[in-house]
N, C-alpha and C. Protein backbone atom coordinates (compact mmCIF):
# COMPACT_ATOMS: atom_id res chain seq x y z
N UNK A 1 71.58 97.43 79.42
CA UNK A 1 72.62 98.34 79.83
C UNK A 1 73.89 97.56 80.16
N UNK A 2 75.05 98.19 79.35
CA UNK A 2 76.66 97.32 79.79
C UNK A 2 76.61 97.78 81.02
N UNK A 3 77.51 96.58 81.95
CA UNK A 3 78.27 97.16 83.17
C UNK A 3 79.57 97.18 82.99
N UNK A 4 80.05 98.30 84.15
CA UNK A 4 81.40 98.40 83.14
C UNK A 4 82.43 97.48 84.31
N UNK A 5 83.48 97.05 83.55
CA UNK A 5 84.29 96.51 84.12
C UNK A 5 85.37 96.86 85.23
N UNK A 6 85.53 96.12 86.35
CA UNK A 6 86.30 97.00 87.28
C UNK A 6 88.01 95.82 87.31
N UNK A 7 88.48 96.75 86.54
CA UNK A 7 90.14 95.64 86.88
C UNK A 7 90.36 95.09 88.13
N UNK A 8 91.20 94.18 88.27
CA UNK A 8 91.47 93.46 89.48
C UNK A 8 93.17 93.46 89.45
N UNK A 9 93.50 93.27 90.45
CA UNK A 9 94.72 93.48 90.73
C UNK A 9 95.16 92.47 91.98
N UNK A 10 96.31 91.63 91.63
CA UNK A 10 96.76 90.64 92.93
C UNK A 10 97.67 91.52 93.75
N UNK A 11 97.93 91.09 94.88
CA UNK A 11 98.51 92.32 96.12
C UNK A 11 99.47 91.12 96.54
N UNK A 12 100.82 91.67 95.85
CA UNK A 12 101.86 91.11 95.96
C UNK A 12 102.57 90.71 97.50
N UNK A 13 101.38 91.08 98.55
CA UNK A 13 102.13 90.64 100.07
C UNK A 13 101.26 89.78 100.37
N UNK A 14 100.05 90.07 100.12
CA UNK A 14 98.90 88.69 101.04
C UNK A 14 98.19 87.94 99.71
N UNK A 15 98.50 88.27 98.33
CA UNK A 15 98.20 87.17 97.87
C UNK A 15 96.50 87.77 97.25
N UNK A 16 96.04 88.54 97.93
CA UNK A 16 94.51 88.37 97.66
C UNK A 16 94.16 89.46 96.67
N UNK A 17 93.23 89.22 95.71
CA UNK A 17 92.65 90.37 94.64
C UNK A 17 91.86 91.25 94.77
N UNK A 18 92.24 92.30 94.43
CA UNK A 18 91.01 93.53 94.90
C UNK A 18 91.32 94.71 94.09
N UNK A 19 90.09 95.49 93.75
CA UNK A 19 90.04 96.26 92.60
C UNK A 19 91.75 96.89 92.70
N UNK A 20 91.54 97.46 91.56
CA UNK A 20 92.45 98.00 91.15
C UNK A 20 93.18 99.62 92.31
N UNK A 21 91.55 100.02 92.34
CA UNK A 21 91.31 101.46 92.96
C UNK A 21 91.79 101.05 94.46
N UNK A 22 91.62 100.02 94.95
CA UNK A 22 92.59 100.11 96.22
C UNK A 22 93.39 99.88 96.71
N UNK A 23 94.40 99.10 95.45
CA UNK A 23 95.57 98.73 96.15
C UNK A 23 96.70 100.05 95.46
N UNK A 24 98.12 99.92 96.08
CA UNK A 24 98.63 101.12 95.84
C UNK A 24 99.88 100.43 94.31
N UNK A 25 100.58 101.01 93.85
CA UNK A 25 101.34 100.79 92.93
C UNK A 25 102.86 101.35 92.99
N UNK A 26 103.63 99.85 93.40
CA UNK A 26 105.05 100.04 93.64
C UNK A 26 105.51 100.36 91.70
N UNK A 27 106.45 100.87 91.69
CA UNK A 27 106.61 100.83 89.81
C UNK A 27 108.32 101.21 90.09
N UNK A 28 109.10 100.23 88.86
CA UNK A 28 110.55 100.36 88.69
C UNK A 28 110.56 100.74 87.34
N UNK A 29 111.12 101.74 87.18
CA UNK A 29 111.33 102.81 85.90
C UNK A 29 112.63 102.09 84.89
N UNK A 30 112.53 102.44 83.92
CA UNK A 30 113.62 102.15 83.10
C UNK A 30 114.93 102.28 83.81
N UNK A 31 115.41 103.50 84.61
CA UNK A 31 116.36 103.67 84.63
C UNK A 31 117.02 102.76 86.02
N UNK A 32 115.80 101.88 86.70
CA UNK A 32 115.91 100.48 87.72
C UNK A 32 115.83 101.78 88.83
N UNK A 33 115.25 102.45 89.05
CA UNK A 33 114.35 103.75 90.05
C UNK A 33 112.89 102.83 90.80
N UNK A 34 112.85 102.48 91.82
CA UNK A 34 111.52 102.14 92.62
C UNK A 34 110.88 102.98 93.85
N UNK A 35 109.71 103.04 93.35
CA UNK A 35 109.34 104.45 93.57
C UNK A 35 107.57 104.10 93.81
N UNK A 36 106.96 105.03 94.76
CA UNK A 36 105.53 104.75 94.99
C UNK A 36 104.98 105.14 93.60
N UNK A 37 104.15 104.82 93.30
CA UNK A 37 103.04 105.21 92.01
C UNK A 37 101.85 105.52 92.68
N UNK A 38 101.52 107.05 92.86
CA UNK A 38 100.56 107.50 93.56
C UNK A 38 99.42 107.64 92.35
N UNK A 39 99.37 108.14 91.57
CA UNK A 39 98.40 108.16 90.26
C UNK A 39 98.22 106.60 89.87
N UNK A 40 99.35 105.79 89.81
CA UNK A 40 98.92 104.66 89.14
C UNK A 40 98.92 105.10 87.22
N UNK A 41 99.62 105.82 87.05
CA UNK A 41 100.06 106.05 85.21
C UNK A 41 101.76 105.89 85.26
N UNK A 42 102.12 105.98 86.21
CA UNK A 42 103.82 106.32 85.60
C UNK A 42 104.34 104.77 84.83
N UNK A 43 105.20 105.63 83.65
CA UNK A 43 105.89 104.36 83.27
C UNK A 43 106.42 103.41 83.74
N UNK A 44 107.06 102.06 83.65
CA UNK A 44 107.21 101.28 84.17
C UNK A 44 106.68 100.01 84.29
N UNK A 45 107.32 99.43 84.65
CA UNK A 45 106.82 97.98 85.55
C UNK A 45 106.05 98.10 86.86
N UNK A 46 105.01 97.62 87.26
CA UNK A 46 104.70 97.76 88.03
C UNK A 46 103.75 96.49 89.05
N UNK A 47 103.91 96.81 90.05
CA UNK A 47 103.71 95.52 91.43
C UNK A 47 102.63 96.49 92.07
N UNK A 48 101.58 95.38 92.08
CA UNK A 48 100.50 95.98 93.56
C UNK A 48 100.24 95.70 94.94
N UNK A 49 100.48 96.82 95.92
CA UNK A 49 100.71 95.88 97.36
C UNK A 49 98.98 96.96 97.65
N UNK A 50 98.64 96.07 98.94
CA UNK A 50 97.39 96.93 99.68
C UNK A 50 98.16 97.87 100.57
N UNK A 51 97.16 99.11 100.73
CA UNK A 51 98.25 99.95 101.49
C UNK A 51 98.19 99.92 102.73
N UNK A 52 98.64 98.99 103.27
CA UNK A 52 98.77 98.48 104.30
C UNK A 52 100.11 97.67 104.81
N UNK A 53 100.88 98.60 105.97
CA UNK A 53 102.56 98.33 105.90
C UNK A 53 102.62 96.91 106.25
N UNK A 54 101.86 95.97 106.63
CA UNK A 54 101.83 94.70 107.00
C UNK A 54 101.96 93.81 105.87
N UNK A 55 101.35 94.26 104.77
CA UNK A 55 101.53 93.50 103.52
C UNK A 55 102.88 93.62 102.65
N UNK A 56 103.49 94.88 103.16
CA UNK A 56 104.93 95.80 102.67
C UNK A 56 106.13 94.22 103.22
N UNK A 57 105.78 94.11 104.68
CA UNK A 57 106.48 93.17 105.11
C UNK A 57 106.77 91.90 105.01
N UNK A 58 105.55 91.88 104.38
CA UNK A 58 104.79 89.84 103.94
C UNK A 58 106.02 89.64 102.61
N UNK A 59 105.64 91.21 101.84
CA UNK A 59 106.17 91.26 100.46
C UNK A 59 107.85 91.01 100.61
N UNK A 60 108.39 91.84 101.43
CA UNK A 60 109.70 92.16 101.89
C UNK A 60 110.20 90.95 102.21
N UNK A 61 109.58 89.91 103.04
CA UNK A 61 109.95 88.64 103.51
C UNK A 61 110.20 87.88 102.51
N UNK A 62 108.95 87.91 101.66
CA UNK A 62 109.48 86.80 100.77
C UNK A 62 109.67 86.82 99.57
N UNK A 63 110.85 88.50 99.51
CA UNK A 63 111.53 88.81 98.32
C UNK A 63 110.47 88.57 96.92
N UNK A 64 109.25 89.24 97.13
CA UNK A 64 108.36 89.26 95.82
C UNK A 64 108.41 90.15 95.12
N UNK A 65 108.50 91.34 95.72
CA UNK A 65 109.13 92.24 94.82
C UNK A 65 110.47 92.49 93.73
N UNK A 66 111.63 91.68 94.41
CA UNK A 66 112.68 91.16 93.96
C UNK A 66 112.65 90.26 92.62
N UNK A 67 111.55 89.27 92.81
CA UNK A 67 110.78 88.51 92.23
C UNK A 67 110.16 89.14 90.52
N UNK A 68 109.18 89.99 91.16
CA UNK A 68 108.33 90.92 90.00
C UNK A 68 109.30 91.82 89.17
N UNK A 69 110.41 92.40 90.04
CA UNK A 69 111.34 93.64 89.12
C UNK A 69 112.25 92.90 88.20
N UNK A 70 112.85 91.77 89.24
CA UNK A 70 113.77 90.78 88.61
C UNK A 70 115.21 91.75 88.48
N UNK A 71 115.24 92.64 89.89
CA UNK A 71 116.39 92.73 90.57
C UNK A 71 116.61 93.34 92.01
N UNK A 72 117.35 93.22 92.46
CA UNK A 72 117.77 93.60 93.89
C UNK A 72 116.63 94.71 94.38
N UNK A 73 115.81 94.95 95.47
CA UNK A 73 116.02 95.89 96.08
C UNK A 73 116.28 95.95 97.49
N UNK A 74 116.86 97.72 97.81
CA UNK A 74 117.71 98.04 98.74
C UNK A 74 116.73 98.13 100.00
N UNK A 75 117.10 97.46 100.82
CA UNK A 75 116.58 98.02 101.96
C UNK A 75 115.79 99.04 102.19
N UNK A 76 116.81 100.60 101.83
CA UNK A 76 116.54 101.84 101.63
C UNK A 76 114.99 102.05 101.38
N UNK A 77 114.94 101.52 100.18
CA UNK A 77 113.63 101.19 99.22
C UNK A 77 112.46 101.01 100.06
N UNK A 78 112.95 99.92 101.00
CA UNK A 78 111.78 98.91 101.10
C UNK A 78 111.19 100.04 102.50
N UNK A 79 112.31 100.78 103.23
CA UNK A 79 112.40 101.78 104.08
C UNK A 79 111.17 102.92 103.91
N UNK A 80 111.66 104.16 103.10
CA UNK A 80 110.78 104.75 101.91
C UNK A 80 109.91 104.46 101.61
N UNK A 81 109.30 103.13 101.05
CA UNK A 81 108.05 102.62 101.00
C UNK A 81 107.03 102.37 102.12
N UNK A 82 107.56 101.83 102.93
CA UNK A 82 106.84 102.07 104.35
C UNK A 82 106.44 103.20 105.04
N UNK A 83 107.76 104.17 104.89
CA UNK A 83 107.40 105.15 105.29
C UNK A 83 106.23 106.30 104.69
N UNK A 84 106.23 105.83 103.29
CA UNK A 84 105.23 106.49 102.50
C UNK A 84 103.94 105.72 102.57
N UNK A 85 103.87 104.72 102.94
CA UNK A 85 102.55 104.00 103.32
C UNK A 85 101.97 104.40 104.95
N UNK A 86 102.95 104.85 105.40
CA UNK A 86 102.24 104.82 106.89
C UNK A 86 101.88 106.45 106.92
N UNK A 87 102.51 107.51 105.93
CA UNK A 87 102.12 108.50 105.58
C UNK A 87 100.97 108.77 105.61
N UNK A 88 100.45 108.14 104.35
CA UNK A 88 98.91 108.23 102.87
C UNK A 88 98.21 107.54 104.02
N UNK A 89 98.59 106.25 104.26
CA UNK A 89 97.31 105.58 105.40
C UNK A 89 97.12 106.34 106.41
């Protein structure tokens, strides 16, 4: 019997790998839009943090996200994102 494979995913604030199914999905759209990815399908580029606002901050510190999009983001953003993490969690 195959087993089936479970993707892995690195978590762009602490560094550490863990399925796919639990970390959450930041995604920047064509039109440079960053935005939660609650399904995990929307188009885009996309960065995985754990949903956990502590890792939001690790990320935030040391401009990894900035890093992964390969442009600016706003504060605002990083705002919004937290706030939608402390939401869902």
């Amino acid at each position: 019997m195959k087993t089936k494979n479970i993707p892995m995913r690195l978590c762009t604030g602490c560094g550490t790998q863990k399925p796919k199914r639990e970390l959450v999905r930041v995604v920047r759209s064509k039109e440079g839009v960053i935005s939660l990815d609650t399904t995990g399908k929307m188009p885009g580029r996309g960065a995985y943090i754990c949903p956990d606002v502590g890792c939001l901050l690790k990320a935030k510190k040391a401009k990894r996200l900035e890093r992964v999009f390969g442009c600016a983001v706003p504060d605002a953003v990083y705002a919004e994102l937290e706030e939608a993490l402390q939401r869902d969690g």
